[in-house]
Structures are given as C-alpha cells and as structure tokens.
Protein backbone atom coordinates (compact mmCIF):
# COMPACT_ATOMS: atom_id res chain seq x y z
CA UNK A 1 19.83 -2.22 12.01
CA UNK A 2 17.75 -3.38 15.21
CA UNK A 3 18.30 -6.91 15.79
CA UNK A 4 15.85 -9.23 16.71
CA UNK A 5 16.10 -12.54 18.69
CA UNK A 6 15.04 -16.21 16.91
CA UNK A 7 13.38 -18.13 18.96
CA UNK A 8 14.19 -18.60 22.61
CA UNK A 9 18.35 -19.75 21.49
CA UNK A 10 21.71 -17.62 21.35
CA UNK A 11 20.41 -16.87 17.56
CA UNK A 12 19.45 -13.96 16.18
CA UNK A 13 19.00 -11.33 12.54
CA UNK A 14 17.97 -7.95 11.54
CA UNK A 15 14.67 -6.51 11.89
CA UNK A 16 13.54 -6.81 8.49
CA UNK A 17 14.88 -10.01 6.34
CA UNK A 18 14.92 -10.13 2.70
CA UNK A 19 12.60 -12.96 1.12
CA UNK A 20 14.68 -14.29 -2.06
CA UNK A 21 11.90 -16.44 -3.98
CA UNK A 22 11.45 -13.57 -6.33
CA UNK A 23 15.05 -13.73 -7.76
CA UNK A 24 14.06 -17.17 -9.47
CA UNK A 25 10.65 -17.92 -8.50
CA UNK A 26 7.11 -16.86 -9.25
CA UNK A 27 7.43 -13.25 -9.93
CA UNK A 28 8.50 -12.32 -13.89
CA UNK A 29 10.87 -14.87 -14.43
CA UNK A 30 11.62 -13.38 -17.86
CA UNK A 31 13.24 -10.55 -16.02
CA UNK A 32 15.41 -12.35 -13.66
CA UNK A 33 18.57 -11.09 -13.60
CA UNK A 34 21.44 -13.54 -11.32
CA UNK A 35 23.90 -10.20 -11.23
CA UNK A 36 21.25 -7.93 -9.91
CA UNK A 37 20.39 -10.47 -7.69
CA UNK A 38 23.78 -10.68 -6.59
CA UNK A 39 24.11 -7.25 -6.08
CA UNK A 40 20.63 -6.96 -3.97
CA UNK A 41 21.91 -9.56 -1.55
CA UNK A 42 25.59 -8.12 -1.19
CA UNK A 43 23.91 -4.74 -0.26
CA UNK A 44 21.51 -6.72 1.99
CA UNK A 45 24.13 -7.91 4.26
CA UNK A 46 26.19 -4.47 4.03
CA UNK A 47 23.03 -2.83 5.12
CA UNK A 48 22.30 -5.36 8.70
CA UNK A 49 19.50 -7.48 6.12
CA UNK A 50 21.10 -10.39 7.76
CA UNK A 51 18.39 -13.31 7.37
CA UNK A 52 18.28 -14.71 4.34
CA UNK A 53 15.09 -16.47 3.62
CA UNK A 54 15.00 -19.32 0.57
CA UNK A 55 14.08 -23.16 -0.25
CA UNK A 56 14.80 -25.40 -2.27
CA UNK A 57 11.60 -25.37 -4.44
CA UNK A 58 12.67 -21.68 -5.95
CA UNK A 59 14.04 -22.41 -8.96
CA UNK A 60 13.37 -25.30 -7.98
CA UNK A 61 16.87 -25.08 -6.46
CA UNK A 62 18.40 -22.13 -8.40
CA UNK A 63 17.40 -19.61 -5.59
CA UNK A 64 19.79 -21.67 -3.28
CA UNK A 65 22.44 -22.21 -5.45
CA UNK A 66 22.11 -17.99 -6.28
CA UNK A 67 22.44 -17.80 -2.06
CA UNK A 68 25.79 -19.94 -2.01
CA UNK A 69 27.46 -17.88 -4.76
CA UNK A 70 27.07 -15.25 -2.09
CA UNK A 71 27.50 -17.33 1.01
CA UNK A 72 30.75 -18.53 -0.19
CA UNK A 73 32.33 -14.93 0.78
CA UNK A 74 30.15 -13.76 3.34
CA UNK A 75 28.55 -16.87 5.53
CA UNK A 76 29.71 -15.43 9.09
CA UNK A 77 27.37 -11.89 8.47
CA UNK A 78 24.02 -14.01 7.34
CA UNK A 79 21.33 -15.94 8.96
CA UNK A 80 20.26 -18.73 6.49
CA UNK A 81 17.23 -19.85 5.97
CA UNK A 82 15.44 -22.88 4.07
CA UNK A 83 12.77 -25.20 3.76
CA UNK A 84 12.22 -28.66 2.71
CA UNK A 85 8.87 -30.32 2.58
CA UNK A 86 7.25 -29.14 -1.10
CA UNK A 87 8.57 -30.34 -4.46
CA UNK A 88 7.59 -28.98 -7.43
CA UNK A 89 5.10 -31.22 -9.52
CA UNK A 90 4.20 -31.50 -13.28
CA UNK A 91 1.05 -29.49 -12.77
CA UNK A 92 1.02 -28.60 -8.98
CA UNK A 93 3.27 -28.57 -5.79
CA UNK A 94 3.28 -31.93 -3.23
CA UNK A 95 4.30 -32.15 -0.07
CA UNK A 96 6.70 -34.50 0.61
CA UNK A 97 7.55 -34.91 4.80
CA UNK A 98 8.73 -38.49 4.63
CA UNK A 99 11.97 -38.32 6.79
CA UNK A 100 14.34 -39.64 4.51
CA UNK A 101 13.53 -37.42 1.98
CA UNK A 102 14.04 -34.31 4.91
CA UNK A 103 17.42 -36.01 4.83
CA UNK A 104 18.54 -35.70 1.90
CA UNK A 105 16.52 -32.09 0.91
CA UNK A 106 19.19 -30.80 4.34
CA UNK A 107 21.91 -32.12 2.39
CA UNK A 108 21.30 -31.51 -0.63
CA UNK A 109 20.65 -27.51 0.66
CA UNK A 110 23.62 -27.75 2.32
CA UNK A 111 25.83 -28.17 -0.62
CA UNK A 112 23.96 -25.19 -3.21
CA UNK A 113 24.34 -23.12 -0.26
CA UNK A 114 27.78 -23.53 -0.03
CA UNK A 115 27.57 -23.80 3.63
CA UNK A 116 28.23 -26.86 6.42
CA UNK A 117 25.12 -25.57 8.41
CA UNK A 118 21.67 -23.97 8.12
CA UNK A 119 21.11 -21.89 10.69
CA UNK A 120 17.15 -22.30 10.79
CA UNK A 121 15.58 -25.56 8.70
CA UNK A 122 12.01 -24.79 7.92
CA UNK A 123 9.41 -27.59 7.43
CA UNK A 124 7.74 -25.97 4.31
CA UNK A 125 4.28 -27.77 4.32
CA UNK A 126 3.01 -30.42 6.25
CA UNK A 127 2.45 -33.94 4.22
CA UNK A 128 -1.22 -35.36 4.58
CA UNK A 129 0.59 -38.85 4.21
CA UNK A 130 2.83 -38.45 7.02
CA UNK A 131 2.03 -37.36 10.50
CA UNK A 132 3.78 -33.81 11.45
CA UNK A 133 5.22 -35.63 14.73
CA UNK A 134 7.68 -38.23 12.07
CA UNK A 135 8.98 -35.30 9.69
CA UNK A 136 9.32 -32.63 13.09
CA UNK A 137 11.66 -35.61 14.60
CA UNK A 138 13.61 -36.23 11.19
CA UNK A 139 14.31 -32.29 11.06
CA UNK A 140 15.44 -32.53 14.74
CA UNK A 141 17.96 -35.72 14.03
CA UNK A 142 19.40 -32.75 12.14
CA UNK A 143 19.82 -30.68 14.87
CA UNK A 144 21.77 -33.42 17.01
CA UNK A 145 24.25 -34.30 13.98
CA UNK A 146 25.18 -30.24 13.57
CA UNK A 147 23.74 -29.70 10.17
CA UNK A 148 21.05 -27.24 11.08
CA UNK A 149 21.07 -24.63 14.41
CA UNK A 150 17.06 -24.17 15.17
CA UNK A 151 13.94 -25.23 13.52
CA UNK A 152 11.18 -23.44 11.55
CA UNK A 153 7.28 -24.51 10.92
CA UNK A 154 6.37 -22.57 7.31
CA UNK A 155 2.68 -22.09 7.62
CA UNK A 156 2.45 -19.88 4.91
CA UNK A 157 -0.55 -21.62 2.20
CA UNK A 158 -2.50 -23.15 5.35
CA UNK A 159 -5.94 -22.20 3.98
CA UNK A 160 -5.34 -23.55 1.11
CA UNK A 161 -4.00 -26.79 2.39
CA UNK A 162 -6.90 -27.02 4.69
CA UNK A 163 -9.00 -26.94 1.86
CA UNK A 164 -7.17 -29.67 -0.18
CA UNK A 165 -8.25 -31.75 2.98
CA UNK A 166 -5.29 -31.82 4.58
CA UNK A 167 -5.34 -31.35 8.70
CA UNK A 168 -8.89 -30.22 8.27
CA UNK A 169 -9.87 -30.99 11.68
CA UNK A 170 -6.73 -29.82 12.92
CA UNK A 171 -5.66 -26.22 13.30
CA UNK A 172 -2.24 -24.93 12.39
CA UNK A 173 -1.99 -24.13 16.41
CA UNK A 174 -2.54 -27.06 17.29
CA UNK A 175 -0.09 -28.72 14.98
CA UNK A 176 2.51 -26.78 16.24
CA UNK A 177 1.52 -27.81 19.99
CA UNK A 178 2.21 -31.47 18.65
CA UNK A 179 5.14 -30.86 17.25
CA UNK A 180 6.76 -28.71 19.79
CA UNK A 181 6.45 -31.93 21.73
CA UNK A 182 8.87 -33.67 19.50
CA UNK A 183 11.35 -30.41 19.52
CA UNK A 184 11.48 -27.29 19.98
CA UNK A 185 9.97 -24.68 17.27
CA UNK A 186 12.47 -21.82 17.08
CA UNK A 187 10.28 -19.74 14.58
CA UNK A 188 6.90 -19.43 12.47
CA UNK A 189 6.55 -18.19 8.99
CA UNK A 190 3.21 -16.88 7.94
CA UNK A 191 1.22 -14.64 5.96
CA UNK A 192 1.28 -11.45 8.03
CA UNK A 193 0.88 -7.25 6.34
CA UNK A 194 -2.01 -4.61 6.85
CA UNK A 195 -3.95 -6.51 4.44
CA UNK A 196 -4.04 -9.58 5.11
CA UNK A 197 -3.67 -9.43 8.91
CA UNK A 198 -5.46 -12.54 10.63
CA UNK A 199 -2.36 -13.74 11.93
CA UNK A 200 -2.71 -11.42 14.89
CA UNK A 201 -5.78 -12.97 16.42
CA UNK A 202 -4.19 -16.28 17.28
CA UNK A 203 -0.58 -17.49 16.44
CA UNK A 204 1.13 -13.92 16.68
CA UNK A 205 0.64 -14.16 20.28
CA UNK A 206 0.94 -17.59 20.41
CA UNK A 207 4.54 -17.44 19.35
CA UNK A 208 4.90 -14.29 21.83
CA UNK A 209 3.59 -16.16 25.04
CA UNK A 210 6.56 -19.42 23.91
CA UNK A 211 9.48 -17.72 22.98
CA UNK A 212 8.86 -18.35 19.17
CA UNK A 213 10.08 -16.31 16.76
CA UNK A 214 7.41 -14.83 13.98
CA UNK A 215 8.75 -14.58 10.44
CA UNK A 216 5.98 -12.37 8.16
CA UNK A 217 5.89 -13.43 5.12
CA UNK A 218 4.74 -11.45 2.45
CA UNK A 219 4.50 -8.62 4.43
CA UNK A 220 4.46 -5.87 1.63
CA UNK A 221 1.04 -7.78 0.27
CA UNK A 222 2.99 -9.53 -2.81
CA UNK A 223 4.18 -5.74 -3.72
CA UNK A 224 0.50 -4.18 -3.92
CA UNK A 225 1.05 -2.55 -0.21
CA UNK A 226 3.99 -0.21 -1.66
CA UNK A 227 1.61 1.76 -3.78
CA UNK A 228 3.90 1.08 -7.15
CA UNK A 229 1.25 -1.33 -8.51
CA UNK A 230 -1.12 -0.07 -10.96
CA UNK A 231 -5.38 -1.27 -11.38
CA UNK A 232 -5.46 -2.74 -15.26
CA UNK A 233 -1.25 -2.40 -15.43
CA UNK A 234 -1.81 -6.75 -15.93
CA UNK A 235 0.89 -8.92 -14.97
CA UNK A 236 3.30 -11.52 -17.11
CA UNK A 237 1.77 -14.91 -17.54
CA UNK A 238 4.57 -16.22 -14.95
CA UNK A 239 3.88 -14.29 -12.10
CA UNK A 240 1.71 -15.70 -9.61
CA UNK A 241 -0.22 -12.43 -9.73
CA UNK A 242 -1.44 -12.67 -12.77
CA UNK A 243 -4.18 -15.37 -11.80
CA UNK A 244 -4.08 -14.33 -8.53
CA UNK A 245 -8.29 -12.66 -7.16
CA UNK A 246 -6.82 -10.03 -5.48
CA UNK A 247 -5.28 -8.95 -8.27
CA UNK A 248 -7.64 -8.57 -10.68
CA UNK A 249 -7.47 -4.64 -12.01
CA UNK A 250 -11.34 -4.75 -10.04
CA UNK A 251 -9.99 -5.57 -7.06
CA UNK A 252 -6.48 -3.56 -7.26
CA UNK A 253 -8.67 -0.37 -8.00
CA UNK A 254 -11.54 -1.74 -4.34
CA UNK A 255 -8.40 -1.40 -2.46
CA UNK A 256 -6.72 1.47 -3.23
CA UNK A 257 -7.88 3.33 0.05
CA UNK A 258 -5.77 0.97 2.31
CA UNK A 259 -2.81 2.48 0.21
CA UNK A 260 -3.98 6.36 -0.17
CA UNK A 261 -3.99 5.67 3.84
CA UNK A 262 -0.19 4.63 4.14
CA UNK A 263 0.45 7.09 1.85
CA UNK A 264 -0.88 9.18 4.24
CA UNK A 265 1.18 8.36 7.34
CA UNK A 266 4.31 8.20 4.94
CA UNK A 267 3.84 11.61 4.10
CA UNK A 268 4.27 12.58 7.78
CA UNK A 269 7.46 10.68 8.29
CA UNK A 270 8.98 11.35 5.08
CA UNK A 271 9.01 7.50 3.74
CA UNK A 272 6.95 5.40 1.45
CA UNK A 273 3.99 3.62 1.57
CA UNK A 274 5.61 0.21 1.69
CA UNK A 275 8.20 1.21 4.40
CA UNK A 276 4.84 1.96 6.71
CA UNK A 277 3.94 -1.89 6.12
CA UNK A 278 6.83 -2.81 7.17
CA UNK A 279 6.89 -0.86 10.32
CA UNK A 280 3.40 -1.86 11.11
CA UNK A 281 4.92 -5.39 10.82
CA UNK A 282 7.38 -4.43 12.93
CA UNK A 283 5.19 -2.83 15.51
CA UNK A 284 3.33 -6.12 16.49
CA UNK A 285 6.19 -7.25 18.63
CA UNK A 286 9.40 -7.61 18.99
CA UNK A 287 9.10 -11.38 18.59
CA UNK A 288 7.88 -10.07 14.46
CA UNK A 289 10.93 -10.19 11.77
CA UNK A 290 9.71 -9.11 8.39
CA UNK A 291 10.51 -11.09 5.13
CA UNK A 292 9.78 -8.40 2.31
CA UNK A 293 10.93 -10.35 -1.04
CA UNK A 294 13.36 -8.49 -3.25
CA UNK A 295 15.20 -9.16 -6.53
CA UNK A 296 16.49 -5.53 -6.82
CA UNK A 297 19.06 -3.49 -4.81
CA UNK A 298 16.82 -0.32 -4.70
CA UNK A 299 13.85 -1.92 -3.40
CA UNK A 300 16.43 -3.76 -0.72
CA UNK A 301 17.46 -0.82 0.68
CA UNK A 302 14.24 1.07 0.53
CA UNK A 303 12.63 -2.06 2.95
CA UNK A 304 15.85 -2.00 4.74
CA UNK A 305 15.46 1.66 6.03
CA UNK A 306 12.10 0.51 7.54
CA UNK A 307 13.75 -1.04 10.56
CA UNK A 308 14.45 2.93 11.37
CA UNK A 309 10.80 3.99 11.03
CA UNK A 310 9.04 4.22 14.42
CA UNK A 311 5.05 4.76 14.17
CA UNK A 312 3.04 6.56 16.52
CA UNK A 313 0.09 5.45 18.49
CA UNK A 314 -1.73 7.35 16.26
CA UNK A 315 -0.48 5.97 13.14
CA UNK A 316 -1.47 2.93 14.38
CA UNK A 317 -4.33 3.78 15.19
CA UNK A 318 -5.24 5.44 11.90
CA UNK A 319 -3.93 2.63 10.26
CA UNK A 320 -6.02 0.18 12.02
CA UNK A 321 -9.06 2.30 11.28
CA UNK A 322 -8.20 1.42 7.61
CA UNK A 323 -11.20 -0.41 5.36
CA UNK A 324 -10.30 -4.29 5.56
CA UNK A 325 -9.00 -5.66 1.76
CA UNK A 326 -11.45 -6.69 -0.35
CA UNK A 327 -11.32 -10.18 -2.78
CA UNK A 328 -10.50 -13.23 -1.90
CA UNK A 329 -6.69 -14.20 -1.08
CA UNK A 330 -6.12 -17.59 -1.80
C-alpha cells in the first residue's frame, strides 16, 4: 500500500487507516464480535492498513484494550493512534483537558494498548474550562518524557461544540494557530467524504501549506457512501444512526443520487461505490490519510484495495458535479 507521511517528522502509515470505534462503540453493539474484530485488524496490518485509529472513550476503554491484544504481537508493523480529552458521562460526553488528567488518560492508554509509546496522542475535544494552550503543553510534556512520538488535534464534532458555546468566537483554525505555538501539530482529524466535504475550503489546505498531516474521519459518510445502506432498513436503538437527521429513511432515499453517481464511476473501474469515496479522499492530497471504520475483515480489505484506485480528472470532475447531501449532519 502507498504510504503517506504524518506530519512534517520521520513518521509515517498507509494510505487508508482503519477507524476502530465501531468494534465497541456506537455502531450495533449487540453485534460486536472481539474475534472478528481480531481478525479485521490482523488482516489490516497484513494488508499495509498500518494506522490504527482508537481512544479511550470506545468502550469506554474496551476498543484499546481490543488494540493491545493485537499490539502485543505485532507493535513494530502499526501506527497507533489515540485520544484523550472526552469522557463518557451519565447522559452525555464532557470534555475533560485539565493536564493532569491528559496525564494519566497517556498512561492509562499506554498500558490497554500494551505498548511503551503512542505514536500520535490526539487531543479529542477541546475543554471550555481550560484554555487549548494548558492541555496542548501537557500533551507535549509527553512528547519530551518518550511516551508519545507526534501530536494530533481531533476536530471531529466542532459544530456541535461551537454550538454548546464552546470557542464560539474562535474558529477551529485559529485554535490550532494557538496551539501550534505551544508545539508542534503533527496531524488533524476531521469530518472529511463526498458528502460532507467542507473541510476542503479551509483547514485541508491549511494543513497542506504547514506540513500537517489530515486524518478524514468518517470518510465513507458513517457507511451510507458505500451504497449497502437501505431508505426505511431502520437502525438498532444503539447505533448512533438511528437518531441521527441524515438518516432518517426521508433523507437516506433525498440522497440516493450522490450514490447512483459513485456507482457510476465504480462501474468504470471495476470497484464499489465506497472504494470511490475513499479515493476521492485520497485524491485531495497527499497530505489526506483516510480513517474508514471497520469491525469486519471483508469490509477491511474492500477499503484497503482503495489505496490502488486512481480516479481520473473526469471522475472527479463528475463527481464534483454531484447534488450536495441533503439534511442536516449534526
């Protein structure tokens, strides 16, 4: 698989990543399965899907402690990722960015993972209650003392936080300008697929122009983009889908023409609709790794093969002629 570069160090991982949450977190968790899992991430790393991206709020913590099992064998072929910064609540998440509990959340990741070092430490949301600046210089202590290689700035749920009232006068650009001050930001996470693609006006190229890694989260559009998801099909009451407005059988069935149109281009190249998500992920710069979440081997390797799918100008360009989603997204 083509390997990318993270951030402007000696570190780098496959193309496309695999994004664990899934295997214990927010999708069906009635249908987790730990030895699928296992088996999904062993043929992940046999297949070049080095980075591994998890926190300790799956589960909470089960999704690390599922990494480690496999990290015991195999830490020298994977990139780890993780994030501290969001616990899990009674009734909602809270962000937590006080530095001593950054501390402890690196070691405490540190020992489910089975590992003496995380090779990028990802700030998973900023705390209103904290400034940005004192958690940013708590993660990069970590640095200095050798528990974590390169630093990550999760901005994945920044709408949303803007409208709980947190940093609403303050953009998620410039935030990272602040804390880039303190330490260097190796890599961004965000919200980036054909659907949901506002992350190309502004911090796309923003990380291009620094050196800074992009990490697209939820780049298969929480599974819709692969064309597998059915209008009215409904979804358990534990996945996040299920009260999610762009998933409403309404909406699924407004949308469908963004996937008859990467059906379309699949059919030219012989692949699937979701592997052309993924290589219009891939096509936004070679600063872009992709994060498709997975819980199954097949879907794994389908997502993996996308690395090897090269789109035309005029894909692109069809693709980008494609009607903009419909329904609100968070």
């Amino acid at each position: 698989m083509e390997v990318r570069t993270i951030g402007a160090g000696a570190l780098s991982a496959g193309a496309v990543g695999l994004g664990c949450m899934p295997m214990s977190w927010a999708y069906t968790a009635s249908r987790r399965s730990g030895e699928e899992s296992l088996r999904a991430l062993n043929a992940a790393l046999d297949l070049g899907v080095t980075l591994l991206d998890t926190a300790d709020m799956y589960g909470p913590f089960t999704n690390e402690l599922l990494l480690g099992r496999v990290l015991k064998e195999r830490r020298a072929e994977a990139f780890v990722s993780t994030k501290a910064g969001l616990l899990v609540g009674e009734q909602h998440l809270v962000a937590d960015g006080r530095p001593s509990r950054v501390r402890r959340a690196c070691d405490a990741s540190l020992r489910r993972l089975q590992t003496d070092v995380i090779d990028l430490f990802q700030l998973h949301r900023e705390d209103p209650e904290v400034p940005v600046e004192e958690t940013w210089g708590a993660m990069a202590e970590l640095v200095t003392a050798g528990k974590v290689r390169a630093l990550g700035f999760c901005a994945v749920g920044a709408r949303a936080q803007r409208r709980a009232g947190a940093g609403l006068h303050d953009t998620t650009i410039g935030r990272l300008r602040r804390v880039q001050q303190v330490f260097p930001v190796a890599a961004v996470e965000a919200e980036l697929s054909v659907w949901s693609p506002e992350a190309l006006a502004e911090l796309v190229p923003w990380c291009a122009a620094r050196g800074v890694s992009f990490l697209a989260a939820m780049p298969l559009g929480n599974g819709f983009l692969t064309g597998t998801l059915r209008p009215g099909e409904g979804f358990e009451p534990d996945d996040v889908r299920a009260r999610h407005p762009r998933f409403t059988a309404e909406m699924m069935a407004a949308n469908q023409p963004i996937v008859a149109g990467l059906r379309r281009v699949a059919g030219r190249h012989g692949a699937t609709p979701g592997q052309v998500a993924l290589a219009w992920v891939l096509a936004q710069g070679a600063h872009v790794v992709a994060l498709p979440g997975a819980k199954h081997e097949r879907w794994v390797r389908e997502n993996a093969a996308a690395a090897d799918l090269r789109l035309t100008p005029a894909d692109l360009g069809e693709i980008a002629g494609l009607p903009p989603a419909l329904g609100s997204w968070d």
